[in-house]
N, C-alpha and C. Protein backbone atom coordinates (compact mmCIF):
# COMPACT_ATOMS: atom_id res chain seq x y z
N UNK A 1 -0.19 9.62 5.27
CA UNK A 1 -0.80 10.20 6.43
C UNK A 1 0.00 11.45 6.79
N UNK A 2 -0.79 12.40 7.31
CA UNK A 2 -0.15 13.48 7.59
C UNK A 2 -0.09 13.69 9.26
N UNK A 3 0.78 13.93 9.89
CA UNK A 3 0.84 14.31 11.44
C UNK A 3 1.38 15.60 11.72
N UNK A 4 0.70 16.81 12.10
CA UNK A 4 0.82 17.80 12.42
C UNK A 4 0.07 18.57 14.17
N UNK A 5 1.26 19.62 14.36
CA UNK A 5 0.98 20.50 15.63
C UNK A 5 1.36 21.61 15.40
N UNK A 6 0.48 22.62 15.86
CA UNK A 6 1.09 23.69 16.16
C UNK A 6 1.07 24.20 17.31
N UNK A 7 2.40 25.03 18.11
CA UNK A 7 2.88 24.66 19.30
C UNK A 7 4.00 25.69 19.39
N UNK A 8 3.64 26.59 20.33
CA UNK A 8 5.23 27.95 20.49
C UNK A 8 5.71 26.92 21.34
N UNK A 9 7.38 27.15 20.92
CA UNK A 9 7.88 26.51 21.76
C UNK A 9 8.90 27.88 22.61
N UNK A 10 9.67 27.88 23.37
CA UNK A 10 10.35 28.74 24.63
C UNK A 10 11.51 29.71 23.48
N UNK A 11 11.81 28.68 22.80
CA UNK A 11 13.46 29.00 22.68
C UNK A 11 13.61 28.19 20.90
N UNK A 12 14.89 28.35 20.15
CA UNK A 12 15.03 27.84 18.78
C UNK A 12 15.60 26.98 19.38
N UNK A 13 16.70 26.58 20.50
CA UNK A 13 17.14 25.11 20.95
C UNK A 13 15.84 24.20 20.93
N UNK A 14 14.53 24.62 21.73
CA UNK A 14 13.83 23.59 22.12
C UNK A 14 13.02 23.09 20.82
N UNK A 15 12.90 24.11 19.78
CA UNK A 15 12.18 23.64 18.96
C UNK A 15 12.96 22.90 18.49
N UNK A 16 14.27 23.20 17.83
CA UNK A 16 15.37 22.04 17.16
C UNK A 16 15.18 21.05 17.54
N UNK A 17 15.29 20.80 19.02
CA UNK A 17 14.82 19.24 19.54
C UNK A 17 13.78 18.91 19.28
N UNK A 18 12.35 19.23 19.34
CA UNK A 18 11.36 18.82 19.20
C UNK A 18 11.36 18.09 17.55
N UNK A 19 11.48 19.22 16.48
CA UNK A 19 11.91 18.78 15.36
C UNK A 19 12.65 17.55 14.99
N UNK A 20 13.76 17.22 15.69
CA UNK A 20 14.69 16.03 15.70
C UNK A 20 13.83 14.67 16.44
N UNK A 21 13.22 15.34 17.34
CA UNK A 21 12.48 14.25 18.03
C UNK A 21 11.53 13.35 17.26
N UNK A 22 10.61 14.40 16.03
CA UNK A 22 9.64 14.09 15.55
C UNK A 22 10.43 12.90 14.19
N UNK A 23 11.61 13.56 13.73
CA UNK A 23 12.28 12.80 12.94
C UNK A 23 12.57 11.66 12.73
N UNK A 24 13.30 10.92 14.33
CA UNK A 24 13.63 10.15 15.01
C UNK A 24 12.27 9.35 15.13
N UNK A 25 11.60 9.63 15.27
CA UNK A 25 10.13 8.94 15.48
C UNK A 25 9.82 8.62 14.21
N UNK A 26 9.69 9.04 13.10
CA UNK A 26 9.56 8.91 11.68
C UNK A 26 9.90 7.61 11.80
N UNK A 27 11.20 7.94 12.14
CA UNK A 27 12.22 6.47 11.55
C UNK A 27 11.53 5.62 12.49
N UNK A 28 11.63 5.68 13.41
CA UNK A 28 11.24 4.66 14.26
C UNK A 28 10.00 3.77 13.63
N UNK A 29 9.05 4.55 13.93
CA UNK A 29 7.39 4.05 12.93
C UNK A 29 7.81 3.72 11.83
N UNK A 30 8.48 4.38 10.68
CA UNK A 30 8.86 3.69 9.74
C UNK A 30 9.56 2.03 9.17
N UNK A 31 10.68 2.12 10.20
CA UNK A 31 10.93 0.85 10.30
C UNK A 31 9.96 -0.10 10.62
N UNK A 32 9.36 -0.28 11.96
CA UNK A 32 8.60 -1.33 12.59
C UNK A 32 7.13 -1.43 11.71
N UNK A 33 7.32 -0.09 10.86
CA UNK A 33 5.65 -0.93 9.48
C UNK A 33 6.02 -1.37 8.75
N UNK A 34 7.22 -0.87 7.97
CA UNK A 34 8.09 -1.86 7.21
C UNK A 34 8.32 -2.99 7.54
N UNK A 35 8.79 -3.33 8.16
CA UNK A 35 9.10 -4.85 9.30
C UNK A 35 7.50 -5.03 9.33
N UNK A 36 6.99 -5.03 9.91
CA UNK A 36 5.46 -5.39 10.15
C UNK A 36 4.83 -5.97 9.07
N UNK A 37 4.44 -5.27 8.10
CA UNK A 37 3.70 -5.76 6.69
C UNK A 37 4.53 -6.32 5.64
N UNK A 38 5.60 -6.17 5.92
CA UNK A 38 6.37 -7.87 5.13
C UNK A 38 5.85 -8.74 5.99
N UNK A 39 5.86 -8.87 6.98
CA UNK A 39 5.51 -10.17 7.86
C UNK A 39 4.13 -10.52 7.23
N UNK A 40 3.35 -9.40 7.52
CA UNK A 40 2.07 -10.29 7.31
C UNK A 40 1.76 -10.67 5.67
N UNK A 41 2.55 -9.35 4.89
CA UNK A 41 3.13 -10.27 3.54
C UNK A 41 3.20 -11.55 3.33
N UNK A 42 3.76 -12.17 4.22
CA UNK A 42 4.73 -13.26 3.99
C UNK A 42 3.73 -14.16 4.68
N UNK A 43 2.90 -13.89 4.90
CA UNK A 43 1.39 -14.97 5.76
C UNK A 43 1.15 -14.44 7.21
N UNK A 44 2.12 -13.92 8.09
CA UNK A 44 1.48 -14.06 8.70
C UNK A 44 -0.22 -12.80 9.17
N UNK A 45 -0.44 -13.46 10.47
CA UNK A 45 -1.54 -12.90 10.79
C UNK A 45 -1.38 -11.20 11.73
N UNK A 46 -1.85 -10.13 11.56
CA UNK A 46 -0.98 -8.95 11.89
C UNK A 46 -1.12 -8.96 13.80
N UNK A 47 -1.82 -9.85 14.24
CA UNK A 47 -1.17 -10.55 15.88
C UNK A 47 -0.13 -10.90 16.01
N UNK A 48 0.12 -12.30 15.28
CA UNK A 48 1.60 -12.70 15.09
C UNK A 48 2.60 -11.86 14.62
N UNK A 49 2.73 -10.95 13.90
CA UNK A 49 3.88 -9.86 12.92
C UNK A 49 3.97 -8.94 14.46
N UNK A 50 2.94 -8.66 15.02
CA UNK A 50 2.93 -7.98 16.53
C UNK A 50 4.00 -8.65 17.58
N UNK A 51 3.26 -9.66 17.61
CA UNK A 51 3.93 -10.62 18.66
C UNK A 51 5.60 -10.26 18.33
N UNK A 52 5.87 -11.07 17.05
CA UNK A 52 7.15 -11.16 16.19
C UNK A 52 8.32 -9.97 16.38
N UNK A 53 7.42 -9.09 16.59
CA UNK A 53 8.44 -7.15 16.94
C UNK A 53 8.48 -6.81 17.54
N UNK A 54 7.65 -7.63 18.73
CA UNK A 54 7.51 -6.82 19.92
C UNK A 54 8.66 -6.65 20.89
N UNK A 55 9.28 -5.94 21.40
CA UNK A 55 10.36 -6.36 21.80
C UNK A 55 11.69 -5.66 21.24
N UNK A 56 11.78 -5.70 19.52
CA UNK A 56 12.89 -6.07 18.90
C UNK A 56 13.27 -4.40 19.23
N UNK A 57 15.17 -4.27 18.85
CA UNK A 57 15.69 -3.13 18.20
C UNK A 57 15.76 -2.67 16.76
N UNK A 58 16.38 -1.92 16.70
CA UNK A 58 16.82 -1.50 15.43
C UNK A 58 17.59 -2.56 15.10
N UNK A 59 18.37 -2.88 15.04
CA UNK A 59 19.29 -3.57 14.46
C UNK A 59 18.72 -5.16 14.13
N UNK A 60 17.70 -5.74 15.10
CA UNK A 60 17.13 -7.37 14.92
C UNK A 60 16.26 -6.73 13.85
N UNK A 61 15.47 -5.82 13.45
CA UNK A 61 14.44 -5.04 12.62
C UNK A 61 15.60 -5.07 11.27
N UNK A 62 16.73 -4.42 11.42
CA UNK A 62 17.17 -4.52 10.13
C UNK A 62 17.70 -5.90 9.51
N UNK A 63 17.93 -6.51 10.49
CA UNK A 63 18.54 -8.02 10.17
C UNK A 63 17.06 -9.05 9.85
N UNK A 64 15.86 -8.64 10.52
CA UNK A 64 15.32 -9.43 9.47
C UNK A 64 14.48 -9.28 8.21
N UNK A 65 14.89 -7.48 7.87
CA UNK A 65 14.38 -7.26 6.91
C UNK A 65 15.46 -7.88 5.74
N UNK A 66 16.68 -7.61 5.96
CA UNK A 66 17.93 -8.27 5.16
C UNK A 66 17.78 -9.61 5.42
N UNK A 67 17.89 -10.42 6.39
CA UNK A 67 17.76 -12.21 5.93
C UNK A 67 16.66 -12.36 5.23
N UNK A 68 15.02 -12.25 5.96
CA UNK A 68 14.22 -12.90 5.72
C UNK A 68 13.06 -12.50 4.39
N UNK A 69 13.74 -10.81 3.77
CA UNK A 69 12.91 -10.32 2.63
C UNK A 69 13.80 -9.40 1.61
N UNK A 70 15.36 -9.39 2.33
CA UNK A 70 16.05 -9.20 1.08
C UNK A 70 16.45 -7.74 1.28
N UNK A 71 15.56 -6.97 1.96
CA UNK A 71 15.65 -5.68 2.17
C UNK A 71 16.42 -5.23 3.11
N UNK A 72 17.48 -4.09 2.27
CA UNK A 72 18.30 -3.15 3.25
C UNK A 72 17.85 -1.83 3.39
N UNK A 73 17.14 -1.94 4.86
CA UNK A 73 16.61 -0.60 4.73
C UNK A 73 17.39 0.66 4.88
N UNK A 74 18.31 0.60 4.69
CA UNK A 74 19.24 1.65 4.65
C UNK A 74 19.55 2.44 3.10
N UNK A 75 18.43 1.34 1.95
CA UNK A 75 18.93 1.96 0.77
C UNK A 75 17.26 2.78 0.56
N UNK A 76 16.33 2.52 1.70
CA UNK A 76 15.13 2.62 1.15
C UNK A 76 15.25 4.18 1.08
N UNK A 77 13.77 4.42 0.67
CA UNK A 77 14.35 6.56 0.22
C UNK A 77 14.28 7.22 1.24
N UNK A 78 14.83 7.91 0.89
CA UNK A 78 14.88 9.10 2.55
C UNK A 78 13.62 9.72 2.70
N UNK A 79 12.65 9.94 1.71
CA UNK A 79 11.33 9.94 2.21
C UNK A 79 10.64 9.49 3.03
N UNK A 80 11.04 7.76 3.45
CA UNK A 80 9.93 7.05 4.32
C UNK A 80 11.20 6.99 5.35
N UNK A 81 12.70 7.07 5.39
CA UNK A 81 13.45 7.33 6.66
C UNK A 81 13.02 8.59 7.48
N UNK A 82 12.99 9.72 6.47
CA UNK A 82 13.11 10.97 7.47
C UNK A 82 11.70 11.89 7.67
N UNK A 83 10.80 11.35 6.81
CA UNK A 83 10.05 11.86 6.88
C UNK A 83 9.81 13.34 5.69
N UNK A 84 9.05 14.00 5.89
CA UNK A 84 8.73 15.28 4.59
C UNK A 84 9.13 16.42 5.63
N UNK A 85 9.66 17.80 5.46
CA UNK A 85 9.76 18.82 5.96
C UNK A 85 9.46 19.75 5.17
N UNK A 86 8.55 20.60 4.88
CA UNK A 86 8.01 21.29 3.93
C UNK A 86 8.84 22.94 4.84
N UNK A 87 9.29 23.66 3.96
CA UNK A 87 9.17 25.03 3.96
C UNK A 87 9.36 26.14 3.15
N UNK A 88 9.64 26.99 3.34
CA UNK A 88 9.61 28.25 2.11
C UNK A 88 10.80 28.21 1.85
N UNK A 89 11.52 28.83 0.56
CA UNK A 89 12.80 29.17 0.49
C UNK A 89 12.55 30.09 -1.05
N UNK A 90 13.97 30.48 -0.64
CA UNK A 90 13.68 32.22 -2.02
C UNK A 90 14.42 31.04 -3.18
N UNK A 91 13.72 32.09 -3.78
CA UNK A 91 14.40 31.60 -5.34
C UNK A 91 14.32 32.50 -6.69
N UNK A 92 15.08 32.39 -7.54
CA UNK A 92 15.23 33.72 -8.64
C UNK A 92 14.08 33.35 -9.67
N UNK A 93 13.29 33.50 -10.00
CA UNK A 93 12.03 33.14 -10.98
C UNK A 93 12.39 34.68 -11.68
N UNK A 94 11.87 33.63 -13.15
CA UNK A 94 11.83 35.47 -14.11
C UNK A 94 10.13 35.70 -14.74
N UNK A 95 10.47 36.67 -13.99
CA UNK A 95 9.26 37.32 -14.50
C UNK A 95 8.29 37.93 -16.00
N UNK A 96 9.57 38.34 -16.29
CA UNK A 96 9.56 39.18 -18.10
C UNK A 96 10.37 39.00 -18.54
N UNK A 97 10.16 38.71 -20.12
CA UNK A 97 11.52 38.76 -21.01
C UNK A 97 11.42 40.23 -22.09
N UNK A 98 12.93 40.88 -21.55
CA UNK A 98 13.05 42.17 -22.38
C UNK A 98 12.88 42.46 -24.10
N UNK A 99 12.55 43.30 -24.26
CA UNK A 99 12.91 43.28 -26.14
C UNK A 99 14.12 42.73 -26.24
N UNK A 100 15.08 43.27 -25.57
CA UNK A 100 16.33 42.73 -25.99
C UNK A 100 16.93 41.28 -25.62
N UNK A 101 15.77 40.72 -25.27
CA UNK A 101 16.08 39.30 -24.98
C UNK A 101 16.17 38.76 -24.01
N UNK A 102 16.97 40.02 -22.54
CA UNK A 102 17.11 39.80 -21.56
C UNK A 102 16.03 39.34 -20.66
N UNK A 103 16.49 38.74 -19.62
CA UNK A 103 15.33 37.98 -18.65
C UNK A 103 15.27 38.67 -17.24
N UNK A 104 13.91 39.50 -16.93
CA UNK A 104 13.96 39.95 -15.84
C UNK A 104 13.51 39.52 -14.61
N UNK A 105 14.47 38.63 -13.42
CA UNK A 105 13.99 38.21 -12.37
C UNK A 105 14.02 38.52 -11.16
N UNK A 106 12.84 37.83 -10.65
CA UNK A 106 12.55 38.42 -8.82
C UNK A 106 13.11 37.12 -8.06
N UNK A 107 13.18 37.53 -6.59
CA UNK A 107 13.26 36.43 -5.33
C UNK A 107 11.83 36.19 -5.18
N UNK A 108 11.56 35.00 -5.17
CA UNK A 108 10.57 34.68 -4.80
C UNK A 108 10.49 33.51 -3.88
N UNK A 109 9.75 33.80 -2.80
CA UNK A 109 9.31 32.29 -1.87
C UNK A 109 8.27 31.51 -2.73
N UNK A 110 9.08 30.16 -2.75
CA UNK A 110 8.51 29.11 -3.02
C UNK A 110 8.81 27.78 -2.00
N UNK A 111 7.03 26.84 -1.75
CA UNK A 111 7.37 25.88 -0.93
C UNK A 111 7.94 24.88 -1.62
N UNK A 112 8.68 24.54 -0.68
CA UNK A 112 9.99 23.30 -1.17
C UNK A 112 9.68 22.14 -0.11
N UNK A 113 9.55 20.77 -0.47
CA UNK A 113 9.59 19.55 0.39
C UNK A 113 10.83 18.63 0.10
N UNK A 114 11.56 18.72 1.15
CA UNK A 114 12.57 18.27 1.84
C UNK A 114 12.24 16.97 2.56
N UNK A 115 13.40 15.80 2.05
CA UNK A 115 13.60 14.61 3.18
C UNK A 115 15.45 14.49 3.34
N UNK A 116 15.95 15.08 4.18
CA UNK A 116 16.72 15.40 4.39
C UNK A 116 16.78 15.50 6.25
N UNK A 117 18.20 15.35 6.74
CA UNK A 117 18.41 14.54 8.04
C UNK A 117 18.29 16.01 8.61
N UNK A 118 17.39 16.37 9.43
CA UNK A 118 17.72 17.72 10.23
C UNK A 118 17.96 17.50 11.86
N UNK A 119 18.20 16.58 12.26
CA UNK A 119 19.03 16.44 13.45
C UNK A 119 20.16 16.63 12.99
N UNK A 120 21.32 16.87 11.78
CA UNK A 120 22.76 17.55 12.18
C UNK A 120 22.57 19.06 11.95
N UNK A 121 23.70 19.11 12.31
CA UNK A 121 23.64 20.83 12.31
C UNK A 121 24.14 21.41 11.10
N UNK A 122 24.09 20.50 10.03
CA UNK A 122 24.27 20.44 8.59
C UNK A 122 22.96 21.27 7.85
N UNK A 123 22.22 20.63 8.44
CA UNK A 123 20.51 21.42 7.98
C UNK A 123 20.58 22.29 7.92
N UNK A 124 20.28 22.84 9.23
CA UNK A 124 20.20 24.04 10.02
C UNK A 124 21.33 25.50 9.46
N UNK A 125 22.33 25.31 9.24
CA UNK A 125 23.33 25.93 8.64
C UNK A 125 22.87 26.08 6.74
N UNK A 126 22.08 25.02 5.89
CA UNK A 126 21.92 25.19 4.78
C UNK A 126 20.46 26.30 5.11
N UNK A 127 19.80 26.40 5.84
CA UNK A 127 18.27 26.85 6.18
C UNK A 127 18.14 27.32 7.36
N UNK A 128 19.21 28.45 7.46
CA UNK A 128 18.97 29.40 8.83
C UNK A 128 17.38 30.25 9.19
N UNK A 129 17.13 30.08 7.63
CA UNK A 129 15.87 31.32 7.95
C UNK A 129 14.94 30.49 8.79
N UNK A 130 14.76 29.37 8.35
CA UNK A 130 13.63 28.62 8.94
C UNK A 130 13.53 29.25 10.68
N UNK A 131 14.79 29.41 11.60
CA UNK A 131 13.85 29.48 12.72
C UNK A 131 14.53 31.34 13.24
N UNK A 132 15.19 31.73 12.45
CA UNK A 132 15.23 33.46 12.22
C UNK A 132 14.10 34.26 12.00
C-alpha cells in the first residue's frame, strides 16, 4: 500500500518532524499487523487478535511475537520497520566509451529507495539536498 501527501510545510525543522512522524507511525502500524495476523494465523478470529492488542505497548507486542511465534522483530527488514523513502540522488553513469577505451561520464539524478532511519540526524547529514 502506498500512503502519500502533498503539503508545504513553514520551515525544513517542521517538515523533518513531520517526516519522522510518518516513520514512527510506519513502525507503529507495522508492528501491531505483524502482531495481528500471526494471531489470526494461529486461529484466532481477527475480533479476538483485536481484542488481544488492544491496549498493548511496544514491548508486550514484541514479547509476544518472541514467546508465542518465535519472531524477533527487531531482525525483521528495515523495509517493513521504516518504511520506503524514495528520492533523487546524483550519480556518475557513463555515457560513451572513447576509441581509446576510455569511459566518458555524466552526474546524473537517479531515483533511489531507501529504508533507512531518518529521524537521526545521521540521514539528514548523508542527504542534505533533499530539503536544500
Amino acid at each position: 500500500m502506498f500512503d502519500g501527501r502533498a503539503v508545504c510545510y513553514p520551515n525544513d525543522d517542521t517538515l523533518r518532524d513531520y517526516f519522522s512522524w510518518r516513520q514512527a507511525d510506519t513502525h507503529v502500524n507495522n508492528q501491531y499487523n505483524t502482531c495481528f495476523w500471526a494471531l489470526v494465523k494461529d486461529g484466532l478470529s481477527t475480533t479476538e487478535a483485536q481484542r488481544t492488542l488492544k491496549g498493548t505497548q511496544t514491548k508486550e507486542k514484541n514479547e509476544m511475537l518472541f514467546e508465542r511465534f518465535g519472531v524477533n522483530y527487531n531482525n525483521l527488514p528495515e523495509m517493513f520497520k521504516k518504511g520506503s523513502i524514495v528520492i533523487r540522488i546524483q550519480v556518475e553513469k557513463p555515457v560513451k566509451t572513447l576509441d581509446d577505451g576510455s569511459v566518458v561520464t555524466r552526474r546524473k539524478r537517479v531515483t533511489s529507495v531507501l529504508h533507512e532511519d531518518l529521524i537521526a540526524a545521521a540521514f539528514w547529514h548523508k542527504y542534505p539536498h533533499i530539503i536544500e
